[in-house]
N, C-alpha and C. Protein backbone atom coordinates (compact mmCIF):
# COMPACT_ATOMS: atom_id res chain seq x y z
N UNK A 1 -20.41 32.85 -9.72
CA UNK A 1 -19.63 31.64 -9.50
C UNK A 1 -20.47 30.67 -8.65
N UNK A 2 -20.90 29.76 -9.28
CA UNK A 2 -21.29 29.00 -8.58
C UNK A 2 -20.61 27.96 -7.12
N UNK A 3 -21.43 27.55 -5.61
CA UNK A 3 -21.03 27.41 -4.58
C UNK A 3 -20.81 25.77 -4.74
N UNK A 4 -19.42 25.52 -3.90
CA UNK A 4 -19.41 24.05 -3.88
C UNK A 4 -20.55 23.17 -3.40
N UNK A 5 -21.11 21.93 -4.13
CA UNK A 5 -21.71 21.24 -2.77
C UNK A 5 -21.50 20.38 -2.08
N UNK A 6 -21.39 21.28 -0.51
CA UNK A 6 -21.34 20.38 0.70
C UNK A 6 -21.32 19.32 0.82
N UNK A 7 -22.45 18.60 0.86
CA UNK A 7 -22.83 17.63 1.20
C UNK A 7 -21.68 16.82 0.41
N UNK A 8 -22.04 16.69 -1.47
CA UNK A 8 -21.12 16.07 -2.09
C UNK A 8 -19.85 16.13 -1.53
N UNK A 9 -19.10 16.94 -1.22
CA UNK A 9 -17.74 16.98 -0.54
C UNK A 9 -17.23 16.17 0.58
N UNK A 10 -18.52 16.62 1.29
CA UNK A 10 -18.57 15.69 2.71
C UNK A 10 -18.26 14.24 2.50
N UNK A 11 -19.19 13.69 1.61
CA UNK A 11 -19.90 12.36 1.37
C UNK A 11 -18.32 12.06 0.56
N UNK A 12 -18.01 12.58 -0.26
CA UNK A 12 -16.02 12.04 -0.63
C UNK A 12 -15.23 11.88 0.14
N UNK A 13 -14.74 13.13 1.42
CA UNK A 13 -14.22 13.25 2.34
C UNK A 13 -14.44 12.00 2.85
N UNK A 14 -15.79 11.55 3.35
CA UNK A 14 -15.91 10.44 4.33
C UNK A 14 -15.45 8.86 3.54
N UNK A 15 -15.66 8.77 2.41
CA UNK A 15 -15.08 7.57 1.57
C UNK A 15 -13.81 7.35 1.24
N UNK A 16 -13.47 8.87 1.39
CA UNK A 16 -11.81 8.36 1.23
C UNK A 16 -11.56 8.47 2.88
N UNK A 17 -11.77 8.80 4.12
CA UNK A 17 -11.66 8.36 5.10
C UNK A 17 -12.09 6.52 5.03
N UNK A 18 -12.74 5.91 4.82
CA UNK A 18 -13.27 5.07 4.97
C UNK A 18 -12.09 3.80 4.39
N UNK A 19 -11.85 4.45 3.05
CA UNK A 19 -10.92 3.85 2.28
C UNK A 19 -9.01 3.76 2.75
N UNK A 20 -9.16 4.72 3.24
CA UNK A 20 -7.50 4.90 4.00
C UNK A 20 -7.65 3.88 5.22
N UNK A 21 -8.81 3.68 5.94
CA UNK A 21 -9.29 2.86 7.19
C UNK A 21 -8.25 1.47 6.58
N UNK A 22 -9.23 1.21 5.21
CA UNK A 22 -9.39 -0.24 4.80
C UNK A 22 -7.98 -0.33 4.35
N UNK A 23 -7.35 0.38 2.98
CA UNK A 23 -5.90 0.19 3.22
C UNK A 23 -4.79 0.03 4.06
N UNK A 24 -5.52 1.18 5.69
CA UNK A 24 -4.07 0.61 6.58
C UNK A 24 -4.40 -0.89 7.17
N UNK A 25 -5.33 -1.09 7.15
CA UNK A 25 -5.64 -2.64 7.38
C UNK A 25 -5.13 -4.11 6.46
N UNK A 26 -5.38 -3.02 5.17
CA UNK A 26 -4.74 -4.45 4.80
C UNK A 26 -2.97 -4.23 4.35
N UNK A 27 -2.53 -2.87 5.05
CA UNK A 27 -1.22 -2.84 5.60
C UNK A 27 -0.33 -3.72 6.02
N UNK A 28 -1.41 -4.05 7.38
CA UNK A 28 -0.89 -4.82 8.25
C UNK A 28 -0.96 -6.53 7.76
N UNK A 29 -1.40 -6.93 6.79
CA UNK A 29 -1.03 -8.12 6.61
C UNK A 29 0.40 -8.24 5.36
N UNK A 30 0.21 -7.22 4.86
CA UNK A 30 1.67 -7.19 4.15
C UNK A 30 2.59 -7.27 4.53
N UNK A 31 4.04 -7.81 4.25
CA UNK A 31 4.97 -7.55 3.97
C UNK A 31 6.24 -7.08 2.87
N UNK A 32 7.47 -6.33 3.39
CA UNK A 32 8.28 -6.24 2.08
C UNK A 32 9.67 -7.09 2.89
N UNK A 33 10.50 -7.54 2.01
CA UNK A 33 11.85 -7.91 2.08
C UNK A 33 12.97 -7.14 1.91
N UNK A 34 14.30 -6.95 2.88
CA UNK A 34 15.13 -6.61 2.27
C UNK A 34 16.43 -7.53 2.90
N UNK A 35 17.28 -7.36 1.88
CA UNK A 35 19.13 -8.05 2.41
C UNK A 35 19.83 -7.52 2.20
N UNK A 36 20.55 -7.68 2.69
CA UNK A 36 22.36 -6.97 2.80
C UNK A 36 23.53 -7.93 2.58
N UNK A 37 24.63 -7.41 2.49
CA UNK A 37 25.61 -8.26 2.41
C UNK A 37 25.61 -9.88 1.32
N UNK A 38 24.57 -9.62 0.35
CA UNK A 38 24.35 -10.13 -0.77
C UNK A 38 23.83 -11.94 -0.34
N UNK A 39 23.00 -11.06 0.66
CA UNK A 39 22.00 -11.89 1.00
C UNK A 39 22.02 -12.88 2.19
N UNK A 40 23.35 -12.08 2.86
CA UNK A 40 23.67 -12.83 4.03
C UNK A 40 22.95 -12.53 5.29
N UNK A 41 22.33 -11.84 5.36
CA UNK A 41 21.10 -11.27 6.46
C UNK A 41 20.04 -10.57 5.56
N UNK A 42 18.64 -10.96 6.01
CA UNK A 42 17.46 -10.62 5.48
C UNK A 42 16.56 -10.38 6.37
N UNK A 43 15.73 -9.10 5.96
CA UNK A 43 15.01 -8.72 7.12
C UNK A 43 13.14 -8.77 6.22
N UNK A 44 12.22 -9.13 7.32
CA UNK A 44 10.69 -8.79 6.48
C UNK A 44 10.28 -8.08 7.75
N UNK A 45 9.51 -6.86 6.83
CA UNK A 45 9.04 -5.53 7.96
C UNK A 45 7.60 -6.01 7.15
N UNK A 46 6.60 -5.32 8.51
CA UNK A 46 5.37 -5.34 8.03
C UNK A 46 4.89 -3.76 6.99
N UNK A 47 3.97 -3.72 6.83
CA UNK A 47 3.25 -2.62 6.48
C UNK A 47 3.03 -1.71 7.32
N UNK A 48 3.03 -2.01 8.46
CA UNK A 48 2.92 -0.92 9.59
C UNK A 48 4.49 -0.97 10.39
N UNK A 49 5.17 -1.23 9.55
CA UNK A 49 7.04 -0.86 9.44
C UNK A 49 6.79 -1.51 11.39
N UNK A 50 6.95 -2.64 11.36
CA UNK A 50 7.22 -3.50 12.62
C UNK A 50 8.20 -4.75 11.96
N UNK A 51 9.26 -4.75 11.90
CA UNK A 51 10.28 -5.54 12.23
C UNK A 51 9.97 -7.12 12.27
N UNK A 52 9.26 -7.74 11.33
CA UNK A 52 9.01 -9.11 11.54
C UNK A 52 10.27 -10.60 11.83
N UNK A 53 11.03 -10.30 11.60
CA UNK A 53 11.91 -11.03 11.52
C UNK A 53 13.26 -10.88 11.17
N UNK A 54 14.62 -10.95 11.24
CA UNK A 54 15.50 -10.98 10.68
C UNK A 54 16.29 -12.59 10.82
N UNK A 55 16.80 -12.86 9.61
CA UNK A 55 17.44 -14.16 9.33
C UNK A 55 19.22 -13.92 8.86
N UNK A 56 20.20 -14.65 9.27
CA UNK A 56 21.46 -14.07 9.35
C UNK A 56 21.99 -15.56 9.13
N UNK A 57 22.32 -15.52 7.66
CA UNK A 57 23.27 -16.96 7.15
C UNK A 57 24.17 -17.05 8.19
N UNK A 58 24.54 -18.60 8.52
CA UNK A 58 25.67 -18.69 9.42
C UNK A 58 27.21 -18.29 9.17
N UNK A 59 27.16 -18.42 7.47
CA UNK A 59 28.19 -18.08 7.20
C UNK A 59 28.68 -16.58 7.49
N UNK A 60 27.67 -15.72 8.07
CA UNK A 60 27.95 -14.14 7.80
C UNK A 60 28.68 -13.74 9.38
N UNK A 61 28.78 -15.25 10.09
CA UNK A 61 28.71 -14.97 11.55
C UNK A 61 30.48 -15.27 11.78
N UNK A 62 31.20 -13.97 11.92
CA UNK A 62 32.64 -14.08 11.84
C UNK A 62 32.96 -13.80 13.23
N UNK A 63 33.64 -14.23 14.61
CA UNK A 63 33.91 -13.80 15.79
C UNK A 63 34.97 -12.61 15.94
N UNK A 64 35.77 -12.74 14.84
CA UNK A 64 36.79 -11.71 14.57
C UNK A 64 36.49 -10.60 13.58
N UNK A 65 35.32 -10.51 13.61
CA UNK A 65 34.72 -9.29 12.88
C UNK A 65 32.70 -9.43 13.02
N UNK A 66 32.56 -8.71 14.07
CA UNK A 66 31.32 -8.72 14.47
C UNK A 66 30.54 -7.56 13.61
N UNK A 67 31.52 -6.55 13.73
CA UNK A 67 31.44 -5.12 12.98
C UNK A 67 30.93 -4.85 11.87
N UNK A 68 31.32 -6.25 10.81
CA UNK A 68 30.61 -6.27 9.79
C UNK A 68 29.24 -6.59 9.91
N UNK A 69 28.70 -7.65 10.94
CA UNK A 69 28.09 -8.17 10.67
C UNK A 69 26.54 -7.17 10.97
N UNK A 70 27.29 -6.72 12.23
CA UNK A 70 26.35 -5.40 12.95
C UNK A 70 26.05 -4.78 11.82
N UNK A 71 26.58 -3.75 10.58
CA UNK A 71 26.40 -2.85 9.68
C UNK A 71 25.90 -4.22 8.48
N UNK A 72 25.99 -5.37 8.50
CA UNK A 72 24.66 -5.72 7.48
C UNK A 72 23.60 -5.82 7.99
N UNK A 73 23.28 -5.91 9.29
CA UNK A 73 21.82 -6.35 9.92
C UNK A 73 21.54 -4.44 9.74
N UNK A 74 21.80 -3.33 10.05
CA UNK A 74 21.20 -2.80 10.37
C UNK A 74 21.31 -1.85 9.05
N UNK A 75 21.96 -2.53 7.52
CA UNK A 75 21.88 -2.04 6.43
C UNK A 75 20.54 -2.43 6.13
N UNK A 76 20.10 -3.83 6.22
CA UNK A 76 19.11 -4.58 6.18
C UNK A 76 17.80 -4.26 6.78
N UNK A 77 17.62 -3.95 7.85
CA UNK A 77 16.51 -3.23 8.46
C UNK A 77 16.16 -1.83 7.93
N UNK A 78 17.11 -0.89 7.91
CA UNK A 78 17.38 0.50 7.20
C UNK A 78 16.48 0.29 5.91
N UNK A 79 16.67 -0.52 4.95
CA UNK A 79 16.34 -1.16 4.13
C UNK A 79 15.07 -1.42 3.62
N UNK A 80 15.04 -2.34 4.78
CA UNK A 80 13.30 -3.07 5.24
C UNK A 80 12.10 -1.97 5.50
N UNK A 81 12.77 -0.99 6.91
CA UNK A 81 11.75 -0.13 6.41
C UNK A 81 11.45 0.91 5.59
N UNK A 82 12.65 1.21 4.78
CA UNK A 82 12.56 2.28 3.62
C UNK A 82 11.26 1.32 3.03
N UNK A 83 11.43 -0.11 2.35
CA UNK A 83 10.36 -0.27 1.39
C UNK A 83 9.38 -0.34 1.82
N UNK A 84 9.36 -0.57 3.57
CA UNK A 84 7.12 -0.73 4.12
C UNK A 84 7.06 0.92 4.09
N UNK A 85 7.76 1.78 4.04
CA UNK A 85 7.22 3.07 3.91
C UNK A 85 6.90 3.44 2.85
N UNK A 86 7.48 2.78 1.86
CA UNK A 86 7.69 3.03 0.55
C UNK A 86 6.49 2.47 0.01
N UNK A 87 5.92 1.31 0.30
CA UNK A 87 4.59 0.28 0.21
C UNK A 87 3.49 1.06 1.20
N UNK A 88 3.57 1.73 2.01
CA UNK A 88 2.60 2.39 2.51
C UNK A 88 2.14 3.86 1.69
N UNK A 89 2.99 4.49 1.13
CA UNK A 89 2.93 5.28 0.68
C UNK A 89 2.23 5.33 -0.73
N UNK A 90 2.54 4.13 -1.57
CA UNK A 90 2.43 3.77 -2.49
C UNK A 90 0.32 2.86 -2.21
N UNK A 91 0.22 2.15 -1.30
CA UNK A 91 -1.11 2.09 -1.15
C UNK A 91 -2.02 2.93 -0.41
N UNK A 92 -1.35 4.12 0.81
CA UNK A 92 -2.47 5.23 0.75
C UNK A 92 -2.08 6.73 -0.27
N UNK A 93 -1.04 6.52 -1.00
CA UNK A 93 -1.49 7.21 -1.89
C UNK A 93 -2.33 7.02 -3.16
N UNK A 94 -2.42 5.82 -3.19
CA UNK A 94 -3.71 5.41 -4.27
C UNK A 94 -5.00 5.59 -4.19
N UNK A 95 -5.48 5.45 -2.40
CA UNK A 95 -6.24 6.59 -2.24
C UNK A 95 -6.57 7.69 -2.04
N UNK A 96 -5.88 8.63 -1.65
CA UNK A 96 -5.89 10.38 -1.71
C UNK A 96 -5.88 10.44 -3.21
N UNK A 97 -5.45 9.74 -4.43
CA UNK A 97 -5.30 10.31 -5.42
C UNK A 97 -4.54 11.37 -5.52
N UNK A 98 -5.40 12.32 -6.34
CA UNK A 98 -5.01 14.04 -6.88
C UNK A 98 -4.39 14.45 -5.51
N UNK A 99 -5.02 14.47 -4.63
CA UNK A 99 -5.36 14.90 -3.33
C UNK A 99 -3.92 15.43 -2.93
N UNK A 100 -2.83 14.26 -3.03
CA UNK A 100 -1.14 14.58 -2.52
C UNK A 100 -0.86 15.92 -3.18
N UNK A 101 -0.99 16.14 -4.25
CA UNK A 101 -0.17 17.04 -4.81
C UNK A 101 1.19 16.30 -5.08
N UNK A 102 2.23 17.81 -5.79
CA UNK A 102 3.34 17.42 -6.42
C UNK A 102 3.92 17.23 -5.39
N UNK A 103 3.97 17.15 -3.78
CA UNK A 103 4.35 16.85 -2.98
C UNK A 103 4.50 15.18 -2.50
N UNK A 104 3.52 14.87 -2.57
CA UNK A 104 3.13 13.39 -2.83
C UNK A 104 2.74 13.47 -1.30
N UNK A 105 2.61 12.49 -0.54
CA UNK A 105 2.20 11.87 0.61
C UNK A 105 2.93 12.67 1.75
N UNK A 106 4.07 13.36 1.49
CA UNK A 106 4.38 14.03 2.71
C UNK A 106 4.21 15.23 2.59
N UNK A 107 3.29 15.73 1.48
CA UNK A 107 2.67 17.42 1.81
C UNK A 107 1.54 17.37 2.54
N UNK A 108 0.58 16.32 2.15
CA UNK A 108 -0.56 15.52 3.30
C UNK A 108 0.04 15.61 4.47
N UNK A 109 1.02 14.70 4.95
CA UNK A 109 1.25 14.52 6.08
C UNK A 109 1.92 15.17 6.99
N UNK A 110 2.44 16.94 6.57
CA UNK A 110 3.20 17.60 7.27
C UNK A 110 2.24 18.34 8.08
N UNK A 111 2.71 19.37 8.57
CA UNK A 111 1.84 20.44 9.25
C UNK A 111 0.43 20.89 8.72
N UNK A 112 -0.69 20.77 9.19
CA UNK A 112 -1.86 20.86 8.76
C UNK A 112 -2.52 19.45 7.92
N UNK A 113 -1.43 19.09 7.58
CA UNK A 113 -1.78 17.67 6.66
C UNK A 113 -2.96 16.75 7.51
N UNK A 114 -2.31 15.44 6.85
CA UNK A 114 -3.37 14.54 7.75
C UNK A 114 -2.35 13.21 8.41
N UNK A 115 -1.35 14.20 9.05
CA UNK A 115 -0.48 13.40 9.76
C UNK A 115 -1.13 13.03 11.58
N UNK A 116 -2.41 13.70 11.56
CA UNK A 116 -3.47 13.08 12.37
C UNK A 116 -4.05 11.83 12.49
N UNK A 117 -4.20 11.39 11.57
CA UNK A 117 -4.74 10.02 11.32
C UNK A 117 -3.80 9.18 12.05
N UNK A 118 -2.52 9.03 12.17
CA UNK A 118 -2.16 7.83 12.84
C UNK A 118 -1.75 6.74 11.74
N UNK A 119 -0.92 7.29 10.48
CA UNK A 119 -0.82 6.90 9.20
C UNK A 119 0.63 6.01 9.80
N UNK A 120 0.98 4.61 9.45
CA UNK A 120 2.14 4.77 9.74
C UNK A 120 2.96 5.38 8.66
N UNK A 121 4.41 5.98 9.87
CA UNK A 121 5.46 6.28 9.24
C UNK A 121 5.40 7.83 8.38
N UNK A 122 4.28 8.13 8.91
CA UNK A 122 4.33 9.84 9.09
C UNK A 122 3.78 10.83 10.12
């Protein structure tokens, strides 16, 4: 049986290090959108799931029912960062490739994984 080679391995290892670098970078200039309450509060999270903004129609702003308004902002954020995780996942799993397994990005990133790196949002 012939022995893996090293070096070659190495020299992948380090490019897809190199390449996960460059994707979480250009992470951080992304954003995703989400709304609630059919569009009466809208939230944009970055790529590195940081909370950029939330916007809250005036109309959504009731004094006799705050309650609602609380559970659309924080349907909305809930939301927001499901999809930058969802967008992170989706651009460093394009680089690991094969690599995830049928696990996808969080068999990488569990115990032993490469939840070392400092990936956001795992």
């Amino acid at each position: 049986m012939p022995q893996p080679n090293m070096q070659q391995m190495l020299k992948q290892v380090q490019k897809m290090q190199a390449d996960m670098v460059a994707a979480q970078e250009a992470l951080k200039s992304e954003t995703v959108e989400a709304t609630s309450g059919g569009g009466m509060v809208t939230v944009k999270v970055s790529g590195e799931l940081v909370v950029q903004s939330i916007t809250i129609d005036p109309e959504a702003v009731d004094p006799d029912d705050v309650e609602m308004l609380s559970d659309m902002v924080l349907a909305a954020v809930n939301e927001g960062l499901r999809k930058a995780q969802e967008l992170a996942a989706e651009r460093l799993g394009a680089v690991t490739g094969g690599l995830a397994g049928p696990g996808g990005l969080e068999g990488l990133m569990g115990p032993g994984g490469l939840g070392g790196l400092g990936l956001p949002g795992f």
